[in-house]
Protein backbone atom coordinates (compact mmCIF):
# COMPACT_ATOMS: atom_id res chain seq x y z
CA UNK A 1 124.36 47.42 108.75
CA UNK A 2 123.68 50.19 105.77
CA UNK A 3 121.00 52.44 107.04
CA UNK A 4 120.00 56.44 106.53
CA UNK A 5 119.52 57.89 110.15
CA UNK A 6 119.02 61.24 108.36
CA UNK A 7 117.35 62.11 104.86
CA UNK A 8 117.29 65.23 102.34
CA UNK A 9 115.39 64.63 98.91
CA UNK A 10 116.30 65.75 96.04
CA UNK A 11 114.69 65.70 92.56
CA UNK A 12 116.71 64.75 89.38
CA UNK A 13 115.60 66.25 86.12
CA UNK A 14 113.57 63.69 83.60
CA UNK A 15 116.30 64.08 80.77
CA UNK A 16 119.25 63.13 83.07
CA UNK A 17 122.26 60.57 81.53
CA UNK A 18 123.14 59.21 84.83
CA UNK A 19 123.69 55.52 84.84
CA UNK A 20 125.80 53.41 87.44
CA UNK A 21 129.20 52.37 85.00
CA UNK A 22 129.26 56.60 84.09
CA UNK A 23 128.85 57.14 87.72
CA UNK A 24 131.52 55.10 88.80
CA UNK A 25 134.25 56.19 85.84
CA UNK A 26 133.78 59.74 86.79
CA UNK A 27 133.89 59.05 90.84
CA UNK A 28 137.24 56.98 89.71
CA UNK A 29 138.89 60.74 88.81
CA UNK A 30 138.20 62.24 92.10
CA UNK A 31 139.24 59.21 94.86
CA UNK A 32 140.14 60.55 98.25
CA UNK A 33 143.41 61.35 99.53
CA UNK A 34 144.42 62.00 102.93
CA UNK A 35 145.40 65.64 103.39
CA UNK A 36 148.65 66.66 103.05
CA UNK A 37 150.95 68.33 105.69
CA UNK A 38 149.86 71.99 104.32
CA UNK A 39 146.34 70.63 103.01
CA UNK A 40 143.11 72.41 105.46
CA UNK A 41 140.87 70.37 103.87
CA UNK A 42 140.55 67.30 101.65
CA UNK A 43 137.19 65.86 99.50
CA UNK A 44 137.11 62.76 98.02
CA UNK A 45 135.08 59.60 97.17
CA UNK A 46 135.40 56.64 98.89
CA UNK A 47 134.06 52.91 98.51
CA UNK A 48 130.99 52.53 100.00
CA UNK A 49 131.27 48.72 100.89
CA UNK A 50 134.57 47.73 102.31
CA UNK A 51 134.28 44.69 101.15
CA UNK A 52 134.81 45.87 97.51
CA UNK A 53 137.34 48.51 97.50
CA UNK A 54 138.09 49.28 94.25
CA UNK A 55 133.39 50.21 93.72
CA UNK A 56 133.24 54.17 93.83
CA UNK A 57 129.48 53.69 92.79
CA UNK A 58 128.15 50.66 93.94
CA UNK A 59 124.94 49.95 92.35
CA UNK A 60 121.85 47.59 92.72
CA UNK A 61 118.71 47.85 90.75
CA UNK A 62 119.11 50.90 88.92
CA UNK A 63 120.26 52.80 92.70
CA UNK A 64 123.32 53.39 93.04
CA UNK A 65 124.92 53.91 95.99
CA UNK A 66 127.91 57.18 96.98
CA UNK A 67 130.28 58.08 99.85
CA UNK A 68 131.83 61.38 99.96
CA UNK A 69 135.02 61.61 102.77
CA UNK A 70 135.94 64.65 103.64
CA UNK A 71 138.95 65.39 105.85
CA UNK A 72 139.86 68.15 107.77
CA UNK A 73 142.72 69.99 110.10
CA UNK A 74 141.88 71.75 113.47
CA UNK A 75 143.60 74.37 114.27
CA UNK A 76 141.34 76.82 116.46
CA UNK A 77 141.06 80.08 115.64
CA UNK A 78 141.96 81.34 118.91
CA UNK A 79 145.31 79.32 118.87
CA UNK A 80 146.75 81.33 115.50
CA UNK A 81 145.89 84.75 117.33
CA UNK A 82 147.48 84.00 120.46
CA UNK A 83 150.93 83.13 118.87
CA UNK A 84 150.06 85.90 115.75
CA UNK A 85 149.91 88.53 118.92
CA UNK A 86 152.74 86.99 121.12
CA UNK A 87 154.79 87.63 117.60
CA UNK A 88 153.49 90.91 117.01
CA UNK A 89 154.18 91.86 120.82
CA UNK A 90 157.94 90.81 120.33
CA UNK A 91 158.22 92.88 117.52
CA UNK A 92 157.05 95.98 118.61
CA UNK A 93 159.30 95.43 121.99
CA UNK A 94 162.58 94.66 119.71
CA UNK A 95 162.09 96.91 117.34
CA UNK A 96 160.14 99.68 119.18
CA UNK A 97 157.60 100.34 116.10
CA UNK A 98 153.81 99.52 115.39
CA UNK A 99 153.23 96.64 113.25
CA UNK A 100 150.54 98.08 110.56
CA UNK A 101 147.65 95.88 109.94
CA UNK A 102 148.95 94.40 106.53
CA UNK A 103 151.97 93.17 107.96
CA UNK A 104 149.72 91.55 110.87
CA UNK A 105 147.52 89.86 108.79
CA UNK A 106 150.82 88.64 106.84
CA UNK A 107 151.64 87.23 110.31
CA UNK A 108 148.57 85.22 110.81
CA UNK A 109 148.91 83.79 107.85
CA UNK A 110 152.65 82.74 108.19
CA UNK A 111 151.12 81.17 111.10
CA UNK A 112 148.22 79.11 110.05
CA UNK A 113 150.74 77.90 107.30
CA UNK A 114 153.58 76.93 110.34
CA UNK A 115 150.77 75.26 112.65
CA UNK A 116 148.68 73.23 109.78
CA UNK A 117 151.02 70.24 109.75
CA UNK A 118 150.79 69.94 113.43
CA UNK A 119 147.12 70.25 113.31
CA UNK A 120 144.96 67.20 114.59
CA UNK A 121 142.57 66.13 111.56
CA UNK A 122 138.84 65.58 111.40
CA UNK A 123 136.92 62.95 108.90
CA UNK A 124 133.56 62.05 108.34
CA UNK A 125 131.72 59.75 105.66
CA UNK A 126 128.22 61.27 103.94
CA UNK A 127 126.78 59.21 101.80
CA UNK A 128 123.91 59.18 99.07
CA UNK A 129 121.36 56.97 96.97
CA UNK A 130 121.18 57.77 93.88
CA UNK A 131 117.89 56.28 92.39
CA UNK A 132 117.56 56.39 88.99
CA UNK A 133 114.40 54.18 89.00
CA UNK A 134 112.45 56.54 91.08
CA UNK A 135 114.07 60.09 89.47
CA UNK A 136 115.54 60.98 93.27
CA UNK A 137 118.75 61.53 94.94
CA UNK A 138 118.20 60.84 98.99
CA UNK A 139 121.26 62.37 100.84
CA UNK A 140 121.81 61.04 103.91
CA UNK A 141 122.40 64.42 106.34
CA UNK A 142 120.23 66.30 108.59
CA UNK A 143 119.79 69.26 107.06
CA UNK A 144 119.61 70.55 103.67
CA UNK A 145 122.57 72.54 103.92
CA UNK A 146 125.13 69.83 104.85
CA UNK A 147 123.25 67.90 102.20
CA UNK A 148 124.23 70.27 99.25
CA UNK A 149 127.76 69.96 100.33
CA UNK A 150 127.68 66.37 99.27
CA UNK A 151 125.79 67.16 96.02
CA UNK A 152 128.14 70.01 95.29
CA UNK A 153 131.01 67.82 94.65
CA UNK A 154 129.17 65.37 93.17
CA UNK A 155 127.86 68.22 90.81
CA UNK A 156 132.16 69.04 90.06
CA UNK A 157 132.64 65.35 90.07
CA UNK A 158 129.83 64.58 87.42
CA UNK A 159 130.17 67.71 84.97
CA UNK A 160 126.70 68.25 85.90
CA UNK A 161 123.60 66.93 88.36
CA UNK A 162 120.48 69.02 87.65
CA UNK A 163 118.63 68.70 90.81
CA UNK A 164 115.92 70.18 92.83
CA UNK A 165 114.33 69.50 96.58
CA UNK A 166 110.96 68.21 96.65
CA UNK A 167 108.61 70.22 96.85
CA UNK A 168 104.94 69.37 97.95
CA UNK A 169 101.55 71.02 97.02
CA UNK A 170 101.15 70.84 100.40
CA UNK A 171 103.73 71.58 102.41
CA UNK A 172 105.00 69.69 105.33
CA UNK A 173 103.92 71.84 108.26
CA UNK A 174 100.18 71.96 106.76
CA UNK A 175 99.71 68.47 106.39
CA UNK A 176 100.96 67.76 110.17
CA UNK A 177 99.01 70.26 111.46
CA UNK A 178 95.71 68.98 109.82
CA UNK A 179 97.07 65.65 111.01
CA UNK A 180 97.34 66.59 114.51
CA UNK A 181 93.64 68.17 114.36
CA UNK A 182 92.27 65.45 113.29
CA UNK A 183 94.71 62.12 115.03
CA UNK A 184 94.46 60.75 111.72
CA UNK A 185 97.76 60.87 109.53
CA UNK A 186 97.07 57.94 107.22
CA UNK A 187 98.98 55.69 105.73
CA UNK A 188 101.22 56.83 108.51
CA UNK A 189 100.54 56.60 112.31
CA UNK A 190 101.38 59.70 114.50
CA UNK A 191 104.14 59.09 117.33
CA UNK A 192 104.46 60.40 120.70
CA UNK A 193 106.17 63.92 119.87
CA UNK A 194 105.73 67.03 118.23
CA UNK A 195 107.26 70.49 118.18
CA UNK A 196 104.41 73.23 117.53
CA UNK A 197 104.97 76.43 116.72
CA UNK A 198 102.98 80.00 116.86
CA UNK A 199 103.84 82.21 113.07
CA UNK A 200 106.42 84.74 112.97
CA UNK A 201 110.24 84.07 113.64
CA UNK A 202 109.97 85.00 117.14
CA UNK A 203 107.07 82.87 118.29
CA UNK A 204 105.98 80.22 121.09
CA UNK A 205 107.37 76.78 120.61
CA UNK A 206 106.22 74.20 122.58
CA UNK A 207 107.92 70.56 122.77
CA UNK A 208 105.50 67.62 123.60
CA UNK A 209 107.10 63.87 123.87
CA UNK A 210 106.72 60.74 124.54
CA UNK A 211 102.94 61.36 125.12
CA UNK A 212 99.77 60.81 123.04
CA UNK A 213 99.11 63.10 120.36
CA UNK A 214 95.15 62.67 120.06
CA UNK A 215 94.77 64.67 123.08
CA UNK A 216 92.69 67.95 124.40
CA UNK A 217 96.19 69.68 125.48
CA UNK A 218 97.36 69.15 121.72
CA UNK A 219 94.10 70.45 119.97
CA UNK A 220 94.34 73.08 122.44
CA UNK A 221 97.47 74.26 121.24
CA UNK A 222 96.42 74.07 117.50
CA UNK A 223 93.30 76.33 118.07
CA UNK A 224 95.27 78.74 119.85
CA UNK A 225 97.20 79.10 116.10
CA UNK A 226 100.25 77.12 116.44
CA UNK A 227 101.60 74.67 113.70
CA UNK A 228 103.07 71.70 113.87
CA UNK A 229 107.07 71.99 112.81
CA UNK A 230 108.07 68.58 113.22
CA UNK A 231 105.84 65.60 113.72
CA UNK A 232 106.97 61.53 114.80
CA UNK A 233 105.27 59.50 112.72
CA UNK A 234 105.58 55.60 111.73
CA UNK A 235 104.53 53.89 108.82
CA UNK A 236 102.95 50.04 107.78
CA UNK A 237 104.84 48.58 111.60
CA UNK A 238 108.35 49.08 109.31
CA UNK A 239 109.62 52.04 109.94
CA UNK A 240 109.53 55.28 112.32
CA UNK A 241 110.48 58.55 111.69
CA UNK A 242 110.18 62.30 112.43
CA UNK A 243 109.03 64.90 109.53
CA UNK A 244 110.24 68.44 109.62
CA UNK A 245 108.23 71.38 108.37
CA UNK A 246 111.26 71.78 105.57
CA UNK A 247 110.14 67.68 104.44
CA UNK A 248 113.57 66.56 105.99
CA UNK A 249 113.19 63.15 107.66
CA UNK A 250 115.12 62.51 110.66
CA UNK A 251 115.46 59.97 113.31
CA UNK A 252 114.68 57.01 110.15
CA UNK A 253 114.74 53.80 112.05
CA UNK A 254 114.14 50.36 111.62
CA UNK A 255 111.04 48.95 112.98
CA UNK A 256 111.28 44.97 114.16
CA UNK A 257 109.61 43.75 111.05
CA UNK A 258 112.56 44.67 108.54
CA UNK A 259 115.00 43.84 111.67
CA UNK A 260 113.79 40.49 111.51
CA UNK A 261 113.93 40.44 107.38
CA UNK A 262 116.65 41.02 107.76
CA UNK A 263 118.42 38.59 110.22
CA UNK A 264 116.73 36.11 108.34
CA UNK A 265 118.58 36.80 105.01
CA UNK A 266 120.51 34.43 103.52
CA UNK A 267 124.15 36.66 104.13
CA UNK A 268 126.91 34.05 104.08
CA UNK A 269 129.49 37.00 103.97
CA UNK A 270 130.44 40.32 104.26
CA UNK A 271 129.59 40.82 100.50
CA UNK A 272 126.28 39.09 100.68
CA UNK A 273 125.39 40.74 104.08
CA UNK A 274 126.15 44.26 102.40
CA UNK A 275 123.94 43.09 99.55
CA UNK A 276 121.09 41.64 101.54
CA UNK A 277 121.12 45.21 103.47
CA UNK A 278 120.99 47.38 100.35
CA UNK A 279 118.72 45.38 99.06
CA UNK A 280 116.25 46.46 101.91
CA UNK A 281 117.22 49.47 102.45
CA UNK A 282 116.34 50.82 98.97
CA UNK A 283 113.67 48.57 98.48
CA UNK A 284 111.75 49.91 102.00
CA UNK A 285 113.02 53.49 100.88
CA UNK A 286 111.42 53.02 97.19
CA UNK A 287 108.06 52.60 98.74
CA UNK A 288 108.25 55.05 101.63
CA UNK A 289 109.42 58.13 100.12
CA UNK A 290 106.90 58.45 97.24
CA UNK A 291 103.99 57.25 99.96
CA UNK A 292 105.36 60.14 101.89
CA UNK A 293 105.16 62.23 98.87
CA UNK A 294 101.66 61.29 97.80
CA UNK A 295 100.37 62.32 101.67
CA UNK A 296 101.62 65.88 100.86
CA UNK A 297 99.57 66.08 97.55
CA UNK A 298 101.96 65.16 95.13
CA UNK A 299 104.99 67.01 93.73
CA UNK A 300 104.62 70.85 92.71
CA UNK A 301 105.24 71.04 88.79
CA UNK A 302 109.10 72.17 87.92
């Protein structure tokens, strides 16, 4: 089933030229390719629906939908310097001389190139939404970081993908903290855990879960100056979530109303399955991120 776990947002710019056939033809010039036997790494796009392989950009409704694959090889740092120094230690016993730190280095690199194609590789699939109805770009990682790493090579891939992270007028850890003060987060609902924290980069955190929020121990906490960091929320019985003080929004999941949607879709196929959950997913996603937005007081002007 096509779901986000994890989501970063990201602003487009109102004069953008993105649309879904562009999107595609310039995905088409960067495909993935497995690494080759001297290849670290290797960045490509991928098909987001197996079912149609040949779809870099597979759109619905104006959203249109990305995978990035990245490969990589593993080859621990601490494997290259033992056999770099068994090698230097053989020289300098052979030939009874120092090896300088130039040659060395030299060394470590002949060695990284000799162990590469021997190297165990790594993959992993990120993937995006780009919504050109709603102006956004929702990355599905965990943090922004990771996040730009996507929209970095979709910036190469593109020419060009003028972008910017939300940003509220108020910001994230405000808004939970008045939330927590006063158990009301409307239109969401809180959860059962929070991480508050006390100012400065060296302060108190304390971790409450699976417990009730609207309590004297919580309020407690807030008057004693800490702030809210991260906050579980849910919102209209469809979906639950947790909000970070940097508006990332982990731990998305699927509440049973939209599980129950849908099982009851009419999904013949793989194809129509993959549809059906798109479908949802951007459809739940267009009404929950700008309600999400709207709570925080709107979007600061560019």
């Amino acid at each position: 089933m096509l779901w986000f776990r994890n989501l970063q947002l990201y602003r487009l710019a109102p004069d953008h030229t993105l649309n879904v056939d562009g999107i595609g033809e310039s995905l088409a010039k960067r495909p993935w390719i497995a690494c080759g036997s001297h290849d670290v790494m290797s960045q490509g796009w991928i098909a987001p629906a197996r079912h149609a392989p040949d779809m870099l950009a597979y759109g619905y409704d104006d959203a249109i939908l990305v995978a990035l694959k990245t490969e990589e090889k593993l080859l621990p740092s601490a494997v290259v310097k033992e056999e770099a120094e068994e090698r230097i230690a053989r020289i300098e016993a052979e030939e009874n001389r120092k090896v300088g730190r130039k040659e060395a280095k030299e060394l470590r690199e002949r060695v990284t190139e000799e162990l590469i194609p021997k190297a165990f590789s790594r993959s992993r699939v990120q993937r995006a939404v780009i919504d050109l109805k709603l102006g956004l770009v929702l990355v599905e990682s965990a943090s922004a970081a990771k996040a730009e790493q996507l929209l970095s090579v979709l910036r190469e891939t593109l020419g060009s993908l003028p972008t910017r992270l939300v940003n509220t007028q108020t910001s994230p850890e405000t808004a939970m903290t008045l939330w927590l003060e006063s158990a009301d987060a409307t239109p969401f609902d809180l959860g059962q855990d929070t991480e508050l924290r006390a100012s400065g980069d060296d302060g108190a955190i304390t971790r409450l879960a699976r417990q009730p929020l609207d309590t004297a121990e919580v309020k407690q906490h807030l008057e004693n100056g800490l702030l809210a960091c991260k906050l579980s929320l849910s919102w209209e019985d469809k979906l639950s979530f947790q909000l970070t003080d940097k508006l990332e929004i982990k731990r998305l999941t699927m509440l049973d109303v939209l599980q129950d949607e849908l099982k009851d879709a009419d999904a013949a196929d793989q194809s129509a399955m993959f549809d059906s959950s798109l479908a949802l997913t951007v459809g739940e996603l267009r009404q929950f991120v700008p309600a999400l937005i709207l709570a925080l007081g709107e979007e600061m002007p560019a």
